[in-house]
Structures are given as structure tokens and as C-alpha cells.
Protein backbone atom coordinates (compact mmCIF):
# COMPACT_ATOMS: atom_id res chain seq x y z
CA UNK A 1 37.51 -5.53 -1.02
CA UNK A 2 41.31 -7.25 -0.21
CA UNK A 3 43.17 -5.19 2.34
CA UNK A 4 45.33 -4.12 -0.47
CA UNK A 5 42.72 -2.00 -2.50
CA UNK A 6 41.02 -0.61 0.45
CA UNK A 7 44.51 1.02 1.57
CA UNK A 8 45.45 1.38 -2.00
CA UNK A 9 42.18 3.63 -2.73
CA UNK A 10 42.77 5.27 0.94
CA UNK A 11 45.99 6.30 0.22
CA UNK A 12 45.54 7.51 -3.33
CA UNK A 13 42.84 9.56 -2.36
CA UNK A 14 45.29 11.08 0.69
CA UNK A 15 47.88 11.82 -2.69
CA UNK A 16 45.88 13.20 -4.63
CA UNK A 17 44.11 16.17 -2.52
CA UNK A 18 44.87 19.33 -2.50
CA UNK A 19 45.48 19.28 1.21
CA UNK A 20 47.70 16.31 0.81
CA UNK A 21 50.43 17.16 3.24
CA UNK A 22 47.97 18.52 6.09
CA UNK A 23 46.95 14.30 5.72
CA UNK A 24 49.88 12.42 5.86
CA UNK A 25 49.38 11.91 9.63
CA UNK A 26 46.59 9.88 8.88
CA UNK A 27 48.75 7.25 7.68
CA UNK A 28 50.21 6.79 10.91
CA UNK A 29 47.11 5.08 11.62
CA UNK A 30 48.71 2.25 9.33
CA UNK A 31 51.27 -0.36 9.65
CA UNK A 32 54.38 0.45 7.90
CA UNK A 33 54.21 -2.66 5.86
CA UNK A 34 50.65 -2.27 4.58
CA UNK A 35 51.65 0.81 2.83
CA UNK A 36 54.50 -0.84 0.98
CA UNK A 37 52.55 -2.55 -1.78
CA UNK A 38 50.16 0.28 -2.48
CA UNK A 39 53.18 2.60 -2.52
CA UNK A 40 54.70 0.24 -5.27
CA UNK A 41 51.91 0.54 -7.03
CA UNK A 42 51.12 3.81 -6.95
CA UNK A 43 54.80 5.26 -7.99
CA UNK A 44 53.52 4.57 -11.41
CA UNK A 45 50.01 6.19 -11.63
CA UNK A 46 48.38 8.15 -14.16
CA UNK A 47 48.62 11.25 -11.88
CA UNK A 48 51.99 13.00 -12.19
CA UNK A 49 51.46 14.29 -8.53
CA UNK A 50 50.80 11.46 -6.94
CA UNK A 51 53.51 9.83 -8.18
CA UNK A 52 55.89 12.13 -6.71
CA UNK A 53 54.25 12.59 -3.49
CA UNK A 54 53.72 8.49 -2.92
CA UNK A 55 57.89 9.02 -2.67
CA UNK A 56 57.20 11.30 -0.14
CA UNK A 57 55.29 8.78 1.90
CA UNK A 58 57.44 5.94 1.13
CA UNK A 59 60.33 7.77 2.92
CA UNK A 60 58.07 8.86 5.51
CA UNK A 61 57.05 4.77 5.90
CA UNK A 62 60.35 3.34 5.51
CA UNK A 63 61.83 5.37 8.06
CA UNK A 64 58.37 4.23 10.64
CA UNK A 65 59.88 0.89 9.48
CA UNK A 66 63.40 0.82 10.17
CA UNK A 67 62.82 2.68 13.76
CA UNK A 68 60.86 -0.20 14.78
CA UNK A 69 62.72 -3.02 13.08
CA UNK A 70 65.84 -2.74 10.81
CA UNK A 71 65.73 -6.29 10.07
CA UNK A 72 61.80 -5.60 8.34
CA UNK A 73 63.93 -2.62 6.44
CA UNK A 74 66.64 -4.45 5.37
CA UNK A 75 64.32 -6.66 3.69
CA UNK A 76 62.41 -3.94 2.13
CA UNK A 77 64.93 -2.23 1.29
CA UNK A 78 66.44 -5.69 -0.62
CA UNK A 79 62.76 -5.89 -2.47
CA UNK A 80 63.87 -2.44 -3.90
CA UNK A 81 67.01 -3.74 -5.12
CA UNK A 82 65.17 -7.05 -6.49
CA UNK A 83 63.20 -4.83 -8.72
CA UNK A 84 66.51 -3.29 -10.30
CA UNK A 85 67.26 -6.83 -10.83
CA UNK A 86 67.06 -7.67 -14.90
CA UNK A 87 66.06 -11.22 -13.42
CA UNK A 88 63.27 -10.11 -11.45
CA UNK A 89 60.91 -8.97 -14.28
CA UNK A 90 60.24 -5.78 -12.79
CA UNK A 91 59.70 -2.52 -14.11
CA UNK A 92 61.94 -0.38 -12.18
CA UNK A 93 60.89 3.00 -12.38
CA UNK A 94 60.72 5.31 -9.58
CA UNK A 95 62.03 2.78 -7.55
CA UNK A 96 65.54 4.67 -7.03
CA UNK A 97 62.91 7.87 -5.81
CA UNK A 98 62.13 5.76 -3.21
CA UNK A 99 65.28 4.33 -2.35
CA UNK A 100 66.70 7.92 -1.94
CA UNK A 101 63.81 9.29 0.29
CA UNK A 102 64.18 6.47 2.50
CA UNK A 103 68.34 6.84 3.09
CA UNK A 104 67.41 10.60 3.00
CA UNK A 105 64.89 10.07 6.03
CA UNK A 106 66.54 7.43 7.84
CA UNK A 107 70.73 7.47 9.13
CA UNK A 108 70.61 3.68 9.68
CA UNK A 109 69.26 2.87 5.88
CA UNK A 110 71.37 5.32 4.30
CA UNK A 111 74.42 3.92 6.38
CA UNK A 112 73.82 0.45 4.81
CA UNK A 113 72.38 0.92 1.25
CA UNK A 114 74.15 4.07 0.19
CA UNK A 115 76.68 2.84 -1.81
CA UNK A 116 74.34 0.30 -3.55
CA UNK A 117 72.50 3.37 -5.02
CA UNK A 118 75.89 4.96 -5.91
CA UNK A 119 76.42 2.22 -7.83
CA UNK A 120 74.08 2.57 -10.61
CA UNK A 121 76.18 5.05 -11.92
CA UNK A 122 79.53 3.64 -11.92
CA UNK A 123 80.46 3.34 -15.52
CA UNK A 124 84.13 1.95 -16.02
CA UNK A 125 86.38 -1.15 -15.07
CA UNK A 126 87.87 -0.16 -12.11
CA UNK A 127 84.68 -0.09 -9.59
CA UNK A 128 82.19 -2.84 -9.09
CA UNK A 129 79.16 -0.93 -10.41
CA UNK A 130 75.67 -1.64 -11.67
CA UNK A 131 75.46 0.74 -14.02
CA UNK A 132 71.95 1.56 -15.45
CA UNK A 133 72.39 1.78 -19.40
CA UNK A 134 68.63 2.84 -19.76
CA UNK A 135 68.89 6.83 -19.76
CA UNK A 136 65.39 7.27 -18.58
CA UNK A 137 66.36 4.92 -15.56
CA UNK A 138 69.82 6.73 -14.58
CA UNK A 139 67.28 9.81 -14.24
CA UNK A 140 65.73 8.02 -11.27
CA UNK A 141 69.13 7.42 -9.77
CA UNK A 142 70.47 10.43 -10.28
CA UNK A 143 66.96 12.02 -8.28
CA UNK A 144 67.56 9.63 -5.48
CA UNK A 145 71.04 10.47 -5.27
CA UNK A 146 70.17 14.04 -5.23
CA UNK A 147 67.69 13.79 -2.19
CA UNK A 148 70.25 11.54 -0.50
CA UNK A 149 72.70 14.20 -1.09
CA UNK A 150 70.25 17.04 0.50
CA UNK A 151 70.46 14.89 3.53
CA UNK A 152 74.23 13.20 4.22
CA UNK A 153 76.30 14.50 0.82
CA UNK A 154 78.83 12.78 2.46
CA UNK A 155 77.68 9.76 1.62
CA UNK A 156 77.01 10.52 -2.04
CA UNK A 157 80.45 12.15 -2.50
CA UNK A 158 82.37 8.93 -3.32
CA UNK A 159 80.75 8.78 -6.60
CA UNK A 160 81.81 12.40 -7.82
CA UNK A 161 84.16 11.67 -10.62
CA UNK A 162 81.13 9.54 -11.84
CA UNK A 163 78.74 12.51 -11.27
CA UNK A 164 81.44 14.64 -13.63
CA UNK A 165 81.27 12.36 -16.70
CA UNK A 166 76.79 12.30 -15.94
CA UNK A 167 77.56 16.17 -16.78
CA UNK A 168 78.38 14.73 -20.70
CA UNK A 169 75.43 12.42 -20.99
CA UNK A 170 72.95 12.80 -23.85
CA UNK A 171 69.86 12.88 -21.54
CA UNK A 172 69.20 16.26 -20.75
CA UNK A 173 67.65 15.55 -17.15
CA UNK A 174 70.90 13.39 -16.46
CA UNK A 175 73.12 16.44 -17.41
CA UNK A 176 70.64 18.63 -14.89
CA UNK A 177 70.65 16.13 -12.21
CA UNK A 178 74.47 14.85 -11.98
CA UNK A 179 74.53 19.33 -11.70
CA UNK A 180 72.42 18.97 -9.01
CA UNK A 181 73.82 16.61 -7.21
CA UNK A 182 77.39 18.15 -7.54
CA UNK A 183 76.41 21.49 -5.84
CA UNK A 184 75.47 19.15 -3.13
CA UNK A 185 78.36 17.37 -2.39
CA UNK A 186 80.15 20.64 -2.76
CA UNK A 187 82.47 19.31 -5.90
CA UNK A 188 85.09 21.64 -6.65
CA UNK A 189 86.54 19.66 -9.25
CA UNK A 190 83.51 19.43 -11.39
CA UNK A 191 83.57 23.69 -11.97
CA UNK A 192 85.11 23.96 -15.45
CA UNK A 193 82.86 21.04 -16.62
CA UNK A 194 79.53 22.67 -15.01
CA UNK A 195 80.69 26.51 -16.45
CA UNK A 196 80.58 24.96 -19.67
CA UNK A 197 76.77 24.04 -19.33
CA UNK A 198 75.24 27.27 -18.21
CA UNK A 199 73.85 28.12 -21.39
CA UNK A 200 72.26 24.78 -22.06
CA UNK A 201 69.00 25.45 -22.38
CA UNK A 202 67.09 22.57 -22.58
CA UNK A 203 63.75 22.35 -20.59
CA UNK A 204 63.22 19.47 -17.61
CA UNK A 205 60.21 19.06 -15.89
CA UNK A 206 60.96 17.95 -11.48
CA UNK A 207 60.14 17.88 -8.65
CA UNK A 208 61.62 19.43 -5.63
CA UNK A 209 60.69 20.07 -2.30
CA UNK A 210 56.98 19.69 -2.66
CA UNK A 211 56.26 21.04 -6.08
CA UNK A 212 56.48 19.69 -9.74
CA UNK A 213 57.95 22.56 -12.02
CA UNK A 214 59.97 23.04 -15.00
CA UNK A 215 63.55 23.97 -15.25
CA UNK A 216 66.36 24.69 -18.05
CA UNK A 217 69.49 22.29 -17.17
CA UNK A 218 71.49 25.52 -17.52
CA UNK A 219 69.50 26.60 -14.35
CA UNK A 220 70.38 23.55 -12.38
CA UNK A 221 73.99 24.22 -13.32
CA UNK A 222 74.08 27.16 -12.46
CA UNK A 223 72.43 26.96 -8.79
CA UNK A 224 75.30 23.69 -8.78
CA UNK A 225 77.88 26.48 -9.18
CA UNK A 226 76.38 28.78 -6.77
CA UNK A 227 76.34 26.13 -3.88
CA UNK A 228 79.65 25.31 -5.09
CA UNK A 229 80.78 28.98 -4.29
């Protein structure tokens, strides 16, 4: 068996147990770049929670990375980008999860790569954006941007006016996640927009903090408003 599947099965088999986060110092046992290309693959398994929780890990391993060797994390954090690429081929989802758990875990990665993820959402002529226009990608964005924002919101705050107009998109977890990330960052100016979606009561299903759950968007807005004050 190729070093690859061994720690591929390994790992999945650390995701996927009930006592999952009682494990994750088991992986220290690991190099930091071994993990990577399980991690890649496993962001888009069958298994809803181990999807989410391989994020989790990725963070946890990028960080292990860049303390030992920013130049190895610059480059993995470049792979990310490549697979946002058009070019490259690659299937992008998730990958913005991952990107935002890493800057969320690690000061020196979020310092550098912050305002690449920021970018995804930039939708006019007047900033040098990459916007996403695949809804059901933006979702991942708007998720990384979100745990970035848990972390440093100051970092995340440029983007607000960008945030605002996420509020009016047709996806219904954009609408709940651009709320989300506005409480964050504290965004006064995106109140009268956000009262306006309280009632909306269309379902999401998340994750946050360490659990998978459903939510209305109306909730999210309304927790946005409440860390607003």
C-alpha cells in the first residue's frame, strides 16, 4: 500500500470516529506534508462529517507547517490558490474551508493570504477581484471568510461593502453567511440591510464550532445583529 493510502485510510478512520477530537494528537505523529494530499482528498468524501472535520485538521496541519517553515506554507498555501485556478482543472470545493482554517490558525498565513480570499467576493470594476460566479462556490468563501473573521475580523473587514451586497444574493447560504460574517467584523453599516432579512426563513444546513446543524438564514441574521449590538 503507497504511503498515500495508508495515511489516507489512517486519517479517515481518525475523522470519522466518534471520539474524533480526543485523536487528533495522533496526527502529530505525522509530517505536516503527508497529511496534505489525503486532506485534499478527503474534503470531498461521502461522509458529511468528515468532510468538515478534515478542515479542522487541515488548519491544525497548516499551522504545524508554517511554524516550522513558511516557505513549505507559502507553497501550500499557492497549491490552494492553483485549485481556484479555471486553468488548473481542479474541482475547487471546500478548498476556501481550508484556506480559512489555516489564516484562522496561523497570524503569519493570514497576514499574507488574507486578502487573496477576500477577493473572491469582489464583484465590481473598481477592485482587482476574483470573483467566484458559481453560487455554490462563493458559499465556501464566504465559510472561510467567516472562520477567518472569528479569528482576526480585522482582516476580513476590508471587504464589508462586498459582504453588504452578499446580503442580496439568490443563494440562501450566501445571504446567511455574508450575515455571519458581518456580525463579525462588527459592520454597522450593514444594519438596515440585515433588519430586512430576519424573517427569511429559509433552512441551511453548517457547520460551526464542531457540529453540523441546521439553521434558518433569518437566524444567522439575527445573531449578525446581536453581535452587531
Amino acid at each position: 500500500m503507497s504511503r498515500f493510502r495508508k495515511t489516507k485510510k489512517e486519517l479517515r478512520e481518525i475523522l470519522a470516529a466518534d471520539n474524533w477530537q480526543d485523536r487528533l494528537a495522533e496526527l502529530t505523529e505525522y509530517r505536516p506534508g503527508d497529511l496534505v494530499p489525503p486532506l485534499l482528498n478527503l474534503r470531498l468524501d461521502k461522509d458529511e462529517a468528515v468532510r468538515w472535520r478534515s478542515v479542522i485538521v487541515f488548519g491544525m496541519t497548516a499551522d504545524r507547517m508554517a511554524e516550522a517553515s513558511m516557505e513549505k506554507a507559502r507553497v501550500l498555501m499557492r497549491t490552494l490558490m492553483w485549485f481556484m485556478n479555471e486553468e488548473s482543472g481542479n474541482l475547487g470545493w471546500g478548498i476556501p474551508h481550508f484556506m480559512g482554517e489555516a489564516m484562522a490558525l496561523n497570524a503569519k498565513i493570514a497576514k499574507e493570504f488574507h486578502k487573496i480570499l477576500v477577493s473572491y467576493i469582489f464583484c465590481d470594476a473598481d477592485c482587482d477581484g476574483n470573483f467566484l460566479d458559481h453560487p455554490e462556490l462563493r458559499r465556501d468563501v464566504y465559510w472561510g471568510l467567516a472562520r477567518l473573521a472569528e479569528a482576526r475580523p480585522e482582516l476580513v473587514a476590508h471587504g464589508e461593502r462586498f459582504l453588504i451586497a452578499g446580503l442580496d444574493d439568490p443563494d440562501a447560504y450566501n445571504r446567511a453567511y455574508a450575515a455571519w460574517v458581518l456580525g463579525l467584523i462588527k459592520a454597522e453599516g450593514a444594519r438596515e440591510k440585515l433588519e430586512t432579512l430576519t424573517g427569511d426563513a429559509v433552512e441551511i444546513r453548517t457547520f460551526r464550532g464542531d457540529d453540523v446543524y441546521d439553521i434558518t438564514v433569518g437566524a444567522m441574521v439575527s445573531e449578525a445583529l446581536a453581535a452587531i449590538g
